[in-house]
N, C-alpha and C. Protein backbone atom coordinates (compact mmCIF):
# COMPACT_ATOMS: atom_id res chain seq x y z
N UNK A 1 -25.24 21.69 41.21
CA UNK A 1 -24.46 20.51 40.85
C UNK A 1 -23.59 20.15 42.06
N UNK A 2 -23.64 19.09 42.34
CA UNK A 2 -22.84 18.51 43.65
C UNK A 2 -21.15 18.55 43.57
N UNK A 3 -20.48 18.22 44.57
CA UNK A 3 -19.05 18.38 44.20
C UNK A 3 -18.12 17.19 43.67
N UNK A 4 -19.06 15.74 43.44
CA UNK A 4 -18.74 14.52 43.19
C UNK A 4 -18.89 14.96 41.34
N UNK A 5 -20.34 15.42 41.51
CA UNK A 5 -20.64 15.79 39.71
C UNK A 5 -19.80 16.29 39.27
N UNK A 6 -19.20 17.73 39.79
CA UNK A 6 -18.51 18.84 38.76
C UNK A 6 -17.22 18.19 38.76
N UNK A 7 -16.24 17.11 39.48
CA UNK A 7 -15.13 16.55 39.84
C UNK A 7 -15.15 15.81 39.03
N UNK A 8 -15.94 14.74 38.68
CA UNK A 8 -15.99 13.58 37.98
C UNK A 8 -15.91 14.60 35.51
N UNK A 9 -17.25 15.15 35.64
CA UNK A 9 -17.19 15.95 34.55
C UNK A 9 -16.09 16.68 34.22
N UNK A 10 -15.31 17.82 35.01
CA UNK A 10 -13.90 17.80 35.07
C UNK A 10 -12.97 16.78 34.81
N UNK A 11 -12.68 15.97 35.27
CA UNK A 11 -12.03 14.76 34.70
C UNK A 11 -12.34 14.58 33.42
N UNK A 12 -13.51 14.44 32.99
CA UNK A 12 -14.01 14.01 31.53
C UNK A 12 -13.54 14.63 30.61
N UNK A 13 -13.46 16.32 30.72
CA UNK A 13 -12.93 17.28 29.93
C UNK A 13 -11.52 17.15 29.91
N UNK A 14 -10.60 16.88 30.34
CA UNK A 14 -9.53 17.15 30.01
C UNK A 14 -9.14 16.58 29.23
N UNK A 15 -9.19 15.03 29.18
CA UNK A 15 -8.79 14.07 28.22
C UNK A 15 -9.09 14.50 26.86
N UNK A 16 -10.51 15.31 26.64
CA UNK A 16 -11.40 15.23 25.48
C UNK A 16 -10.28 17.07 25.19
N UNK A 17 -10.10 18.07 25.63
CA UNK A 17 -9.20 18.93 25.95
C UNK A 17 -7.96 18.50 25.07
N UNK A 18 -7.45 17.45 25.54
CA UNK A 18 -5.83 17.03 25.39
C UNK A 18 -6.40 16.27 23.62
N UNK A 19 -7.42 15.71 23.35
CA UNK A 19 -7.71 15.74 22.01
C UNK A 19 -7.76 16.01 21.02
N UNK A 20 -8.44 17.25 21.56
CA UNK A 20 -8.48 18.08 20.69
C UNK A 20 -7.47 18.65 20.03
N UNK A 21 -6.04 18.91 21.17
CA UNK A 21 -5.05 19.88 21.00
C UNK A 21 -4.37 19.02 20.18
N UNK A 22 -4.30 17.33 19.98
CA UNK A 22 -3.84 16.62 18.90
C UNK A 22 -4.49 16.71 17.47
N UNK A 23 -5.39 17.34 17.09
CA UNK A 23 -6.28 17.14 15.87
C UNK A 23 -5.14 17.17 14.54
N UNK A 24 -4.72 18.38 14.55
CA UNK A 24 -3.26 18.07 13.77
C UNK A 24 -4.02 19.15 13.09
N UNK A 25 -3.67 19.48 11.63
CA UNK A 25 -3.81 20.70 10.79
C UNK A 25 -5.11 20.43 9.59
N UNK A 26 -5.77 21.49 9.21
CA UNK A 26 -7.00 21.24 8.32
C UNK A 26 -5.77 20.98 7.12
N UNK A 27 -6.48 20.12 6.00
CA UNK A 27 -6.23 20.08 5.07
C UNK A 27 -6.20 21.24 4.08
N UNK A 28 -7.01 22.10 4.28
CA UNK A 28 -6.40 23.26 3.25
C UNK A 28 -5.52 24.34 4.10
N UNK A 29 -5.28 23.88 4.92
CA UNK A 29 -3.53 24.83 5.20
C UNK A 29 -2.82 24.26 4.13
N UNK A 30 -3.05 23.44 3.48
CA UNK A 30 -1.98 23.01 1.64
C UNK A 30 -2.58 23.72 0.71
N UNK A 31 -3.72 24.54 0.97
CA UNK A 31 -4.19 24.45 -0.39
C UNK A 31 -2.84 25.62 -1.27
N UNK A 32 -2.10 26.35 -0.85
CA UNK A 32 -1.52 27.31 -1.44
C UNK A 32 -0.10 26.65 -2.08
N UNK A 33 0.25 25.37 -1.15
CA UNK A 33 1.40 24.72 -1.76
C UNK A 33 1.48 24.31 -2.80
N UNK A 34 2.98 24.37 -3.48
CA UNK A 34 3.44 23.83 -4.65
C UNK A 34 4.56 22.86 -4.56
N UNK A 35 4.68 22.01 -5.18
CA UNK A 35 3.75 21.66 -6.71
C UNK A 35 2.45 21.40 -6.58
N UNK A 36 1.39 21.76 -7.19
CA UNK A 36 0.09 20.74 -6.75
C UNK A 36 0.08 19.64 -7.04
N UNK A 37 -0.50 18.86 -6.02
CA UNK A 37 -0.89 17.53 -6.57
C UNK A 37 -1.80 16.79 -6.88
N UNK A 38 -1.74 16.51 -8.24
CA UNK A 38 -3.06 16.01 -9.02
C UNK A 38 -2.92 14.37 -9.07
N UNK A 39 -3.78 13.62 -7.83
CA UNK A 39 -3.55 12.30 -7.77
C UNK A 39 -3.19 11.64 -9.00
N UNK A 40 -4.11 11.60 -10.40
CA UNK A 40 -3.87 10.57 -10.88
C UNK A 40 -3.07 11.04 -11.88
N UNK A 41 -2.11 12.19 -12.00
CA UNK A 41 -0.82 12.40 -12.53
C UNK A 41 -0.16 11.70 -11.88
N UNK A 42 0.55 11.53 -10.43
CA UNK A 42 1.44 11.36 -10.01
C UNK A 42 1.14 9.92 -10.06
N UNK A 43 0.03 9.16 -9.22
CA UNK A 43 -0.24 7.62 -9.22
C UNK A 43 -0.54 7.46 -10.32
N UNK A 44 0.54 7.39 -11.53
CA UNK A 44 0.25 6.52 -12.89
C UNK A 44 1.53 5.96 -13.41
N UNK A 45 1.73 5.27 -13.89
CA UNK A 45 2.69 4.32 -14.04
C UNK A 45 3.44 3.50 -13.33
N UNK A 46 4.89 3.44 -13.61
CA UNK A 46 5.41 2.75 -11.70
C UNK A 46 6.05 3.71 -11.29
N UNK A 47 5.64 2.73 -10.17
CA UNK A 47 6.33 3.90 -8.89
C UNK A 47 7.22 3.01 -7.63
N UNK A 48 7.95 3.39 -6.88
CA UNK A 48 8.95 2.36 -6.52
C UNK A 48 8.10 3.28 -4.83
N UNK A 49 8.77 2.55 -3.56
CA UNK A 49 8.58 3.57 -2.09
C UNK A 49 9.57 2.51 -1.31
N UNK A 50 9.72 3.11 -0.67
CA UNK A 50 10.72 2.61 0.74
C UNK A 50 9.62 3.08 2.40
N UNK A 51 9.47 2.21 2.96
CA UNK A 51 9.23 2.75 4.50
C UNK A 51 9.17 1.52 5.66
N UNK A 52 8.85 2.81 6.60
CA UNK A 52 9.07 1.67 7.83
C UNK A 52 7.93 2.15 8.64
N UNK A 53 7.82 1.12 9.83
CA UNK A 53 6.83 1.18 10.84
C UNK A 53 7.10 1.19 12.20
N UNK A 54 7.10 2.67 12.99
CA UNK A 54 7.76 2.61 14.19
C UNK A 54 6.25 2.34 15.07
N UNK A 55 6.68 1.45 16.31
CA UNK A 55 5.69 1.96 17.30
C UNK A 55 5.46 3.12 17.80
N UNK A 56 4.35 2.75 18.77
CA UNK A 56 4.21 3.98 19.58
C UNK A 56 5.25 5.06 20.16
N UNK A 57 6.48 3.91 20.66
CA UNK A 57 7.25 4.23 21.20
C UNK A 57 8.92 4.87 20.84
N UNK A 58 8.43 5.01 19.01
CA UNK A 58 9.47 5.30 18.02
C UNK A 58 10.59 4.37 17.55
N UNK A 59 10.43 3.03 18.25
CA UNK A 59 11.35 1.97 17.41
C UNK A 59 11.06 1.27 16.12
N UNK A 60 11.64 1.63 15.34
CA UNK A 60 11.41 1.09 14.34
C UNK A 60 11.45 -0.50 14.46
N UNK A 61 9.72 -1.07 14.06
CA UNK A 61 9.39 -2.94 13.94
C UNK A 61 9.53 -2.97 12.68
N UNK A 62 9.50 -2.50 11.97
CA UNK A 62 9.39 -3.00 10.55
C UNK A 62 9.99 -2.22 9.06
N UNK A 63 10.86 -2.82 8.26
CA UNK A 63 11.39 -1.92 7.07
C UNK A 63 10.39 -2.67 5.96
N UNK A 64 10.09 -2.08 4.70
CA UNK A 64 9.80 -2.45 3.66
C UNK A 64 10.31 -1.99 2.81
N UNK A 65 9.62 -2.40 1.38
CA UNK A 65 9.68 -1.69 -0.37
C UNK A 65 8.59 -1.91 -0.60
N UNK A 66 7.97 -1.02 -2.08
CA UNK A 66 7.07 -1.13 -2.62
C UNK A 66 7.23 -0.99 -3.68
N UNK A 67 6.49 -1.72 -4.51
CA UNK A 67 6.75 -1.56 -6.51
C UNK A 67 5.20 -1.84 -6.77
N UNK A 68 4.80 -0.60 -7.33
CA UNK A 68 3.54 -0.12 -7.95
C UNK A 68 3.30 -0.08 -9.10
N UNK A 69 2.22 -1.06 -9.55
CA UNK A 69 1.89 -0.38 -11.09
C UNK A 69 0.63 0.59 -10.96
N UNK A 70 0.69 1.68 -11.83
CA UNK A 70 -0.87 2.30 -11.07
C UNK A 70 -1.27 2.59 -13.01
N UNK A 71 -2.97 2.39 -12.93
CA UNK A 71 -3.42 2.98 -14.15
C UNK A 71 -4.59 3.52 -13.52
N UNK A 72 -5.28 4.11 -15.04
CA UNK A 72 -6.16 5.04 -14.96
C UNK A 72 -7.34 4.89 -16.10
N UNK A 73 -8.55 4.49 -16.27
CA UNK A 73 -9.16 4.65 -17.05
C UNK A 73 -10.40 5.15 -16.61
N UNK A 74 -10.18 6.63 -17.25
CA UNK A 74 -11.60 7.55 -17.21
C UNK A 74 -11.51 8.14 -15.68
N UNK A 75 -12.59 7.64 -14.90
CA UNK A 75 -12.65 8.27 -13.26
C UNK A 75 -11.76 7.27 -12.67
N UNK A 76 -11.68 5.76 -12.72
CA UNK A 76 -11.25 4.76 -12.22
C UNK A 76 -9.93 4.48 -12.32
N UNK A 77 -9.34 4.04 -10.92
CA UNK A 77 -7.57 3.81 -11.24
C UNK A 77 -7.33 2.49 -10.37
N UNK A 78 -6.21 2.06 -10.55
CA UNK A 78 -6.18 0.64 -10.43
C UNK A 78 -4.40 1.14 -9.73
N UNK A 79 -4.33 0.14 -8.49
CA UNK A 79 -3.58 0.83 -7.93
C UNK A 79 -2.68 -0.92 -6.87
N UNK A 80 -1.46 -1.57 -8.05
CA UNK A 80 -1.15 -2.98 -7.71
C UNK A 80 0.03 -2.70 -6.93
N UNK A 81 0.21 -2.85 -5.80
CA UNK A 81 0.97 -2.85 -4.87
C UNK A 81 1.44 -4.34 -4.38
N UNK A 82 3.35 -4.34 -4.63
CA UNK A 82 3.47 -5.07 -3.84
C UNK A 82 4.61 -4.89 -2.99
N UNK A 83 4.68 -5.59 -1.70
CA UNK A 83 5.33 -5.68 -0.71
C UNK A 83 6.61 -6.49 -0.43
N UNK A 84 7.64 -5.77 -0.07
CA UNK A 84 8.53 -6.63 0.41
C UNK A 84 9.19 -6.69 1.53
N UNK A 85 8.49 -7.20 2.73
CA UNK A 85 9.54 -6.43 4.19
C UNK A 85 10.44 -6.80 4.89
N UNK A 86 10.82 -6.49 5.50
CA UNK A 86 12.73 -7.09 5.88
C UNK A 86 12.76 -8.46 6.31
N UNK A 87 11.52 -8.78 7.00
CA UNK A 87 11.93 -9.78 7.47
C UNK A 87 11.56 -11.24 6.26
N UNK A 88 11.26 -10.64 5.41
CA UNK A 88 11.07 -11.86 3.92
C UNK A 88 9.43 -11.85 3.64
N UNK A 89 8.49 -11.14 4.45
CA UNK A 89 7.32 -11.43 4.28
C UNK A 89 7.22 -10.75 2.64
N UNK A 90 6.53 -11.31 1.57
CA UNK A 90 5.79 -10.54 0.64
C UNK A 90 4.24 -10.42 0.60
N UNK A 91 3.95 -9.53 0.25
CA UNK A 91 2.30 -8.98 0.16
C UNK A 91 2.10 -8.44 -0.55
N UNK A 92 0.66 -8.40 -0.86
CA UNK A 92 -0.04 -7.81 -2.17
C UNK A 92 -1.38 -6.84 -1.97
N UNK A 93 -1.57 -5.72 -2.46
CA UNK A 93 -2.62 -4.95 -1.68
C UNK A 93 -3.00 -4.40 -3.52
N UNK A 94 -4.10 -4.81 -3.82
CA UNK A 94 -4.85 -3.66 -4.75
C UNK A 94 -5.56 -2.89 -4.88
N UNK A 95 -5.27 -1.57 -4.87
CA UNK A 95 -6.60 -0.82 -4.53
C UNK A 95 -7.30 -0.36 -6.12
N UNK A 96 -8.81 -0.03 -5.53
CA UNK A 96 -9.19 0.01 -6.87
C UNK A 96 -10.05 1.44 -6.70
N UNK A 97 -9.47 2.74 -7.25
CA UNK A 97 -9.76 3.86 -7.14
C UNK A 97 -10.67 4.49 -7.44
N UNK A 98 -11.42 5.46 -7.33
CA UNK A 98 -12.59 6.48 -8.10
C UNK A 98 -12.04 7.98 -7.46
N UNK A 99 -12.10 8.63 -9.08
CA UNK A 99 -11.99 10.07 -9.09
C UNK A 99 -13.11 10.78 -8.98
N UNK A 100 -13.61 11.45 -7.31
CA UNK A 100 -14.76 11.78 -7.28
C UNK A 100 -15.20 13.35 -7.85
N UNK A 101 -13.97 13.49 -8.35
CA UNK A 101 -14.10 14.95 -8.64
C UNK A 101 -13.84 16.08 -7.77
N UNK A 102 -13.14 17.33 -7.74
CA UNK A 102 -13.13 18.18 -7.10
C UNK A 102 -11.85 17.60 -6.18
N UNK A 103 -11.11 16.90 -6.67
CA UNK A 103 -9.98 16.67 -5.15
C UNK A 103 -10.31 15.39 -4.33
N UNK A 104 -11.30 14.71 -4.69
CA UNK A 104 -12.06 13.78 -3.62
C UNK A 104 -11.84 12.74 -4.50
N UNK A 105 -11.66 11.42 -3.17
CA UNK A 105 -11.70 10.17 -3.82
C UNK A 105 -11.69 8.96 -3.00
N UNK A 106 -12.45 7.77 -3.37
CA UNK A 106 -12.40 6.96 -2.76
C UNK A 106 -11.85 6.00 -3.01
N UNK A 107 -12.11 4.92 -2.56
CA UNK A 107 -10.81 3.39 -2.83
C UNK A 107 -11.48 2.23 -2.01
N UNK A 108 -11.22 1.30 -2.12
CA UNK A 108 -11.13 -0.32 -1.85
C UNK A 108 -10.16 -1.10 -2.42
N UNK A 109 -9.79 -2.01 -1.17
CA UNK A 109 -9.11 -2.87 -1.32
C UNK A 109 -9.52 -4.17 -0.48
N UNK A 110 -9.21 -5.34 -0.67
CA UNK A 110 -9.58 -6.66 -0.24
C UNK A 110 -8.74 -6.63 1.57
N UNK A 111 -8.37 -6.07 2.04
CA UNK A 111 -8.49 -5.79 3.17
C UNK A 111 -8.38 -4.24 3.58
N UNK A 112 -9.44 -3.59 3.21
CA UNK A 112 -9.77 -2.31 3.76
C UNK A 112 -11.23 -2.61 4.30
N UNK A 113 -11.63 -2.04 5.38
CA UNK A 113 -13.05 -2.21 5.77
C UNK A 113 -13.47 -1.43 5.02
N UNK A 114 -14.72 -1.67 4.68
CA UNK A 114 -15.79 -0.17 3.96
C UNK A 114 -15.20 0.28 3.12
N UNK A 115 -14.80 1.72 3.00
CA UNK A 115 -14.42 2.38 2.28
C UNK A 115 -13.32 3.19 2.79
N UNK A 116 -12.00 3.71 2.05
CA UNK A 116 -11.43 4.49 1.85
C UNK A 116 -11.50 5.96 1.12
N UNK A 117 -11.26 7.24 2.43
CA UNK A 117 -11.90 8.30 1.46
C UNK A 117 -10.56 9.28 1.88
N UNK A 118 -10.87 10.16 0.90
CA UNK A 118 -9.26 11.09 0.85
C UNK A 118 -9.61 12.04 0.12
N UNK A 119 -8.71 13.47 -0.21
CA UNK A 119 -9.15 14.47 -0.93
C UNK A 119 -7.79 15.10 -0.44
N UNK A 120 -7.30 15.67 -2.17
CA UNK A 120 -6.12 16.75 -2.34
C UNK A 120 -6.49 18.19 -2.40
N UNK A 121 -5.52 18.82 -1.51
CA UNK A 121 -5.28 20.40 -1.63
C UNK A 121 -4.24 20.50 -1.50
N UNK A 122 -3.75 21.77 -2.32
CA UNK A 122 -2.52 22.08 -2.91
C UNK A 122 -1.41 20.97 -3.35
N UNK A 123 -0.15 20.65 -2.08
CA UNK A 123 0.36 19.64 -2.80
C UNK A 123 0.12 18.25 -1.64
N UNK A 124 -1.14 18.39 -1.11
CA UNK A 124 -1.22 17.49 0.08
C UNK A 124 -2.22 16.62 -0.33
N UNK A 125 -2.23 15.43 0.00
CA UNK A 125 -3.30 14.49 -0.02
C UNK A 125 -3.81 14.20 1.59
N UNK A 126 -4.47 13.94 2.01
CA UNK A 126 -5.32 13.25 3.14
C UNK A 126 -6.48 12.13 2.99
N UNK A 127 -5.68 10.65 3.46
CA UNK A 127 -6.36 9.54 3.16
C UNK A 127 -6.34 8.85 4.38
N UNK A 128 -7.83 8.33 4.57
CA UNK A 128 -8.71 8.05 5.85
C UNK A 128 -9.24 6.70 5.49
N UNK A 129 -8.72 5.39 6.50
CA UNK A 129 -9.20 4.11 5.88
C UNK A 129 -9.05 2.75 7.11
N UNK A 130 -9.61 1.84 7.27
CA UNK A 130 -9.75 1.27 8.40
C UNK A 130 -8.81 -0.54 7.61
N UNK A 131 -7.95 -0.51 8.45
CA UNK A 131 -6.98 -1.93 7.60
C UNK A 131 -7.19 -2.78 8.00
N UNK A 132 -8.05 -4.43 7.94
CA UNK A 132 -7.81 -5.27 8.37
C UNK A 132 -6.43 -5.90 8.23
N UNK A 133 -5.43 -6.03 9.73
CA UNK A 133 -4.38 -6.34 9.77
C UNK A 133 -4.21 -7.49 10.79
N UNK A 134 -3.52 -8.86 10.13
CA UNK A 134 -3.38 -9.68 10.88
C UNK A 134 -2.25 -9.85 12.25
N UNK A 135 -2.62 -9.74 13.20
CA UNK A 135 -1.67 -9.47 14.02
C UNK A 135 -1.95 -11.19 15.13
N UNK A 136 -0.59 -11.74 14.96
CA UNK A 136 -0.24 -13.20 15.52
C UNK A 136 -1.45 -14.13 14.94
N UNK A 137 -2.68 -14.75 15.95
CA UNK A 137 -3.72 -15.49 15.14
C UNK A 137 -4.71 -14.48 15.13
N UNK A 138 -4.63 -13.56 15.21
CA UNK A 138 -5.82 -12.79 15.01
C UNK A 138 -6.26 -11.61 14.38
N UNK A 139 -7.06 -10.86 13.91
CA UNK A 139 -7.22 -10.01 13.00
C UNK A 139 -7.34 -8.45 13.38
N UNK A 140 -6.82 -7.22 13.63
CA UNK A 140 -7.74 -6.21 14.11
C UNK A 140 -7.63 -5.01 13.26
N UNK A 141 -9.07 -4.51 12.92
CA UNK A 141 -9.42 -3.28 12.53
C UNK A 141 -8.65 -2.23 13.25
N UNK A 142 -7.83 -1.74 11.99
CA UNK A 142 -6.77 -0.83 12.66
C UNK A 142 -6.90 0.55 11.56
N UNK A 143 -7.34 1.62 12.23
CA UNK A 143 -7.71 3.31 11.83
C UNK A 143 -6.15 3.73 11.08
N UNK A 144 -6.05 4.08 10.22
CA UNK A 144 -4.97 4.77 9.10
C UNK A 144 -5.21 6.29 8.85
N UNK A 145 -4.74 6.77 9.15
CA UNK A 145 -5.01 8.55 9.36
C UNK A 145 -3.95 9.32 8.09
N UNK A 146 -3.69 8.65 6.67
CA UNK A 146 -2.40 9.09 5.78
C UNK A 146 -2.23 10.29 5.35
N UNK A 147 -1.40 10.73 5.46
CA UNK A 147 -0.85 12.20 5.20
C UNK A 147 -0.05 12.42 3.82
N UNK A 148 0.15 13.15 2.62
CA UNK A 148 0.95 12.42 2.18
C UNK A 148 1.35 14.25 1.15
N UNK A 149 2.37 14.21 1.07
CA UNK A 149 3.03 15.46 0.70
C UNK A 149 4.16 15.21 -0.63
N UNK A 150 3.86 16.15 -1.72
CA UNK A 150 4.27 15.81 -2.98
C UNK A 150 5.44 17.00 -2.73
N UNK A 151 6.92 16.67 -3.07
CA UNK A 151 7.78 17.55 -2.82
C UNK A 151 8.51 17.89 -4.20
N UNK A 152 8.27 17.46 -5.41
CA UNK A 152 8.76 17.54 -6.39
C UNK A 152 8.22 16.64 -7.54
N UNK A 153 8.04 16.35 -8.64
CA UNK A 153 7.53 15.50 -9.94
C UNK A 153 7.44 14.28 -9.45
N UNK A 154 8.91 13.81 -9.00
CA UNK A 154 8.91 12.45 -8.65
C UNK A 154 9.12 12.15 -7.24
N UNK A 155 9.26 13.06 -6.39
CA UNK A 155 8.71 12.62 -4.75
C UNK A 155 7.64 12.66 -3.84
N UNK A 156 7.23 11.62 -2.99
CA UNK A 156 6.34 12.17 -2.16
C UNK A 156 6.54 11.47 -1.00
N UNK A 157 6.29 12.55 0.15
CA UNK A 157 6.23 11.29 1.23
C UNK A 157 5.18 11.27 1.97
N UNK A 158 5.17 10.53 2.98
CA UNK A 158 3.45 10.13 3.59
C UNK A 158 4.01 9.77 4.90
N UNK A 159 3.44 10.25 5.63
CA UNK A 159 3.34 9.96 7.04
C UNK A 159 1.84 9.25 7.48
N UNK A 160 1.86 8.09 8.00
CA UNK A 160 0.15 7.51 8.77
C UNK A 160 0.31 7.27 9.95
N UNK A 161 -0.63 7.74 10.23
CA UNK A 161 -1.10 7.81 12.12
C UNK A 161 -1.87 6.00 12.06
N UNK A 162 -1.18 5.19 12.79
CA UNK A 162 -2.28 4.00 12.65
C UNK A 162 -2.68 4.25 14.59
N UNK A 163 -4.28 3.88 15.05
CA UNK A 163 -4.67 4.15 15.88
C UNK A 163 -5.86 2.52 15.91
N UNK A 164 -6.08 2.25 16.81
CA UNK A 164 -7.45 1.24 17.34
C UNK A 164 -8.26 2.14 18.82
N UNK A 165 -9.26 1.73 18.46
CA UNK A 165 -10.12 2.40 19.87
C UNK A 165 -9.70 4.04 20.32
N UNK A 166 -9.04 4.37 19.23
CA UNK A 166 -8.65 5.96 20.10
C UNK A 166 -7.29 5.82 20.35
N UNK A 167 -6.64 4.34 20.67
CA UNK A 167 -5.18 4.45 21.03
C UNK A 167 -3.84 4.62 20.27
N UNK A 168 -3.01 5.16 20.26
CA UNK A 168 -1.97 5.38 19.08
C UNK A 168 -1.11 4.17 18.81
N UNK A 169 -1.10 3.70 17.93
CA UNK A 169 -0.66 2.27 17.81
C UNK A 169 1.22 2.25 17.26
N UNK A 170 1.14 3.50 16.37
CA UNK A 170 2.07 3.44 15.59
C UNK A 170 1.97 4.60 14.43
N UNK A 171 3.25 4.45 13.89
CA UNK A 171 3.24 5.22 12.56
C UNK A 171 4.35 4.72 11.65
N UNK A 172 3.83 4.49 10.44
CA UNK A 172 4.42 4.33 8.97
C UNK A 172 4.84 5.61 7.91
N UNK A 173 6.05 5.78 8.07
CA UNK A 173 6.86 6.91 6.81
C UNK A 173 7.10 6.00 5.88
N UNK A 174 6.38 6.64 4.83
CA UNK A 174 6.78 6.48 2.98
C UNK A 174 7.38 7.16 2.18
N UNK A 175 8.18 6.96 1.42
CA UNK A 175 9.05 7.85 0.32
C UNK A 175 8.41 7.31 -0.84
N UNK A 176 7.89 7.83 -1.72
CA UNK A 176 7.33 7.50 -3.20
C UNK A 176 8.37 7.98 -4.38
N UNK A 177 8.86 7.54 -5.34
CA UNK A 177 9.65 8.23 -6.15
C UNK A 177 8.81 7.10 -7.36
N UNK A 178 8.77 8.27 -8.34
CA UNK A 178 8.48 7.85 -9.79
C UNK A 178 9.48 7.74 -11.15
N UNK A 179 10.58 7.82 -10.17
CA UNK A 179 11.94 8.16 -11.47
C UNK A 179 11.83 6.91 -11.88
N UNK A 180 11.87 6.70 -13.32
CA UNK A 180 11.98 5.60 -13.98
C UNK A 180 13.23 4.75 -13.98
N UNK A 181 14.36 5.08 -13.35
CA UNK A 181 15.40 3.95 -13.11
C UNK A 181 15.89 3.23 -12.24
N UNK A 182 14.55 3.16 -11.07
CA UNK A 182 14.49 2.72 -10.08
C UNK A 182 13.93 1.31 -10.16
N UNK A 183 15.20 0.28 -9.45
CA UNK A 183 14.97 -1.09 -9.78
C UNK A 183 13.94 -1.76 -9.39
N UNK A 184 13.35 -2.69 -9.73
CA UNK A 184 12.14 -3.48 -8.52
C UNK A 184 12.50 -4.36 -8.09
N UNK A 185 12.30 -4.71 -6.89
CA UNK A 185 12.33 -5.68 -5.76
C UNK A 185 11.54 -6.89 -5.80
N UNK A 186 10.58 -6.54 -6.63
CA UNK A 186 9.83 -7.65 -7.22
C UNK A 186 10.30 -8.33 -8.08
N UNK A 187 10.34 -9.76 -8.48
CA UNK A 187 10.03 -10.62 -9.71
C UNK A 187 9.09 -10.61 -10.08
N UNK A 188 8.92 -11.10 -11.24
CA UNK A 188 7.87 -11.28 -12.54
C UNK A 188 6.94 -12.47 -11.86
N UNK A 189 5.51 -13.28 -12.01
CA UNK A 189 5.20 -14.06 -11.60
C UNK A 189 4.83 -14.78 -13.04
């Protein structure tokens, strides 16, 4: 092998190296945690969340709320999300769930590409999903990497890796609480 080859291939490895060492943790390093979390216990009824969206660079661009109705019939859950973010925008995201059994599950929503897939161990969820997100006039397929950790009956929080092409775009922290005297931010329509 020449000394242009092994120089250039060297280069190649490191990046793919420095990758790797980001992978982050298997999902059943949760499996032993408690409380467990059994998705469609916790996503059923309402549920209120607070979060924000820092860049890459850790400034927080964006605050929100969320007021959820979530149901459940049989394998299928229905999952009405809406949005309220600081700067006055409101939005609406529904996802429409399947309990694949065993911890596994998938989802769609009217701007998710394809499919959404995820699966719980112990008290962890891990949800994997591609967002069409409008950014100025234009649209881009943006990678969602969600993490999401049940800390008690009525908390959970979620951390998402959002990424395009490999690049780190950002990340979104969620607080979920299911206590029932938590106001909504929403009106009635």
């Amino acid at each position: 092998m020449d000394k242009h080859r092994r120089i250039f291939l060297g280069a190649l490895a490191v990046p793919a190296l420095g990758l790797s060492a980001c992978a982050g943790p298997a999902l059943l390093t949760y499996q032993n945690e408690q409380p467990k979390l059994v998705l469609r216990d916790y996503f059923n009824g309402q549920l209120k969340a607070w979060g924000m969206f820092t860049d890459r660079f850790g400034k927080v661009v964006k605050r929100f709320s969320v007021d959820m109705a979530c149901e459940w019939t049989g394998n299928q859950g229905v999952f009405d999300e809406h949005f309220v973010y600081s700067d006055g925008t409101l939005q609406r995201r529904v996802w429409h769930m399947i309990d694949e059994g065993d911890g596994r599950y998938q989802g769609r929503a009217d701007d998710v590409v394809g499919q959404a897939n995820g699966q719980t161990s112990g008290n962890a969820f891990r949800w994997q999903y591609t967002l069409a997100l409008a950014v100025g006039e234009q649209t881009w397929n943006v990678e969602f990497d969600d993490w999401m950790y049940l800390m008690d009956e009525q908390t959970m929080l979620n951390k998402s890796k959002m990424s395009k092409w490999g690049i780190d775009l950002g990340e979104v922290t969620l607080a979920f609480s299911k206590t029932p005297n938590v106001r909504s931010s929403v009106k009635s329509s």
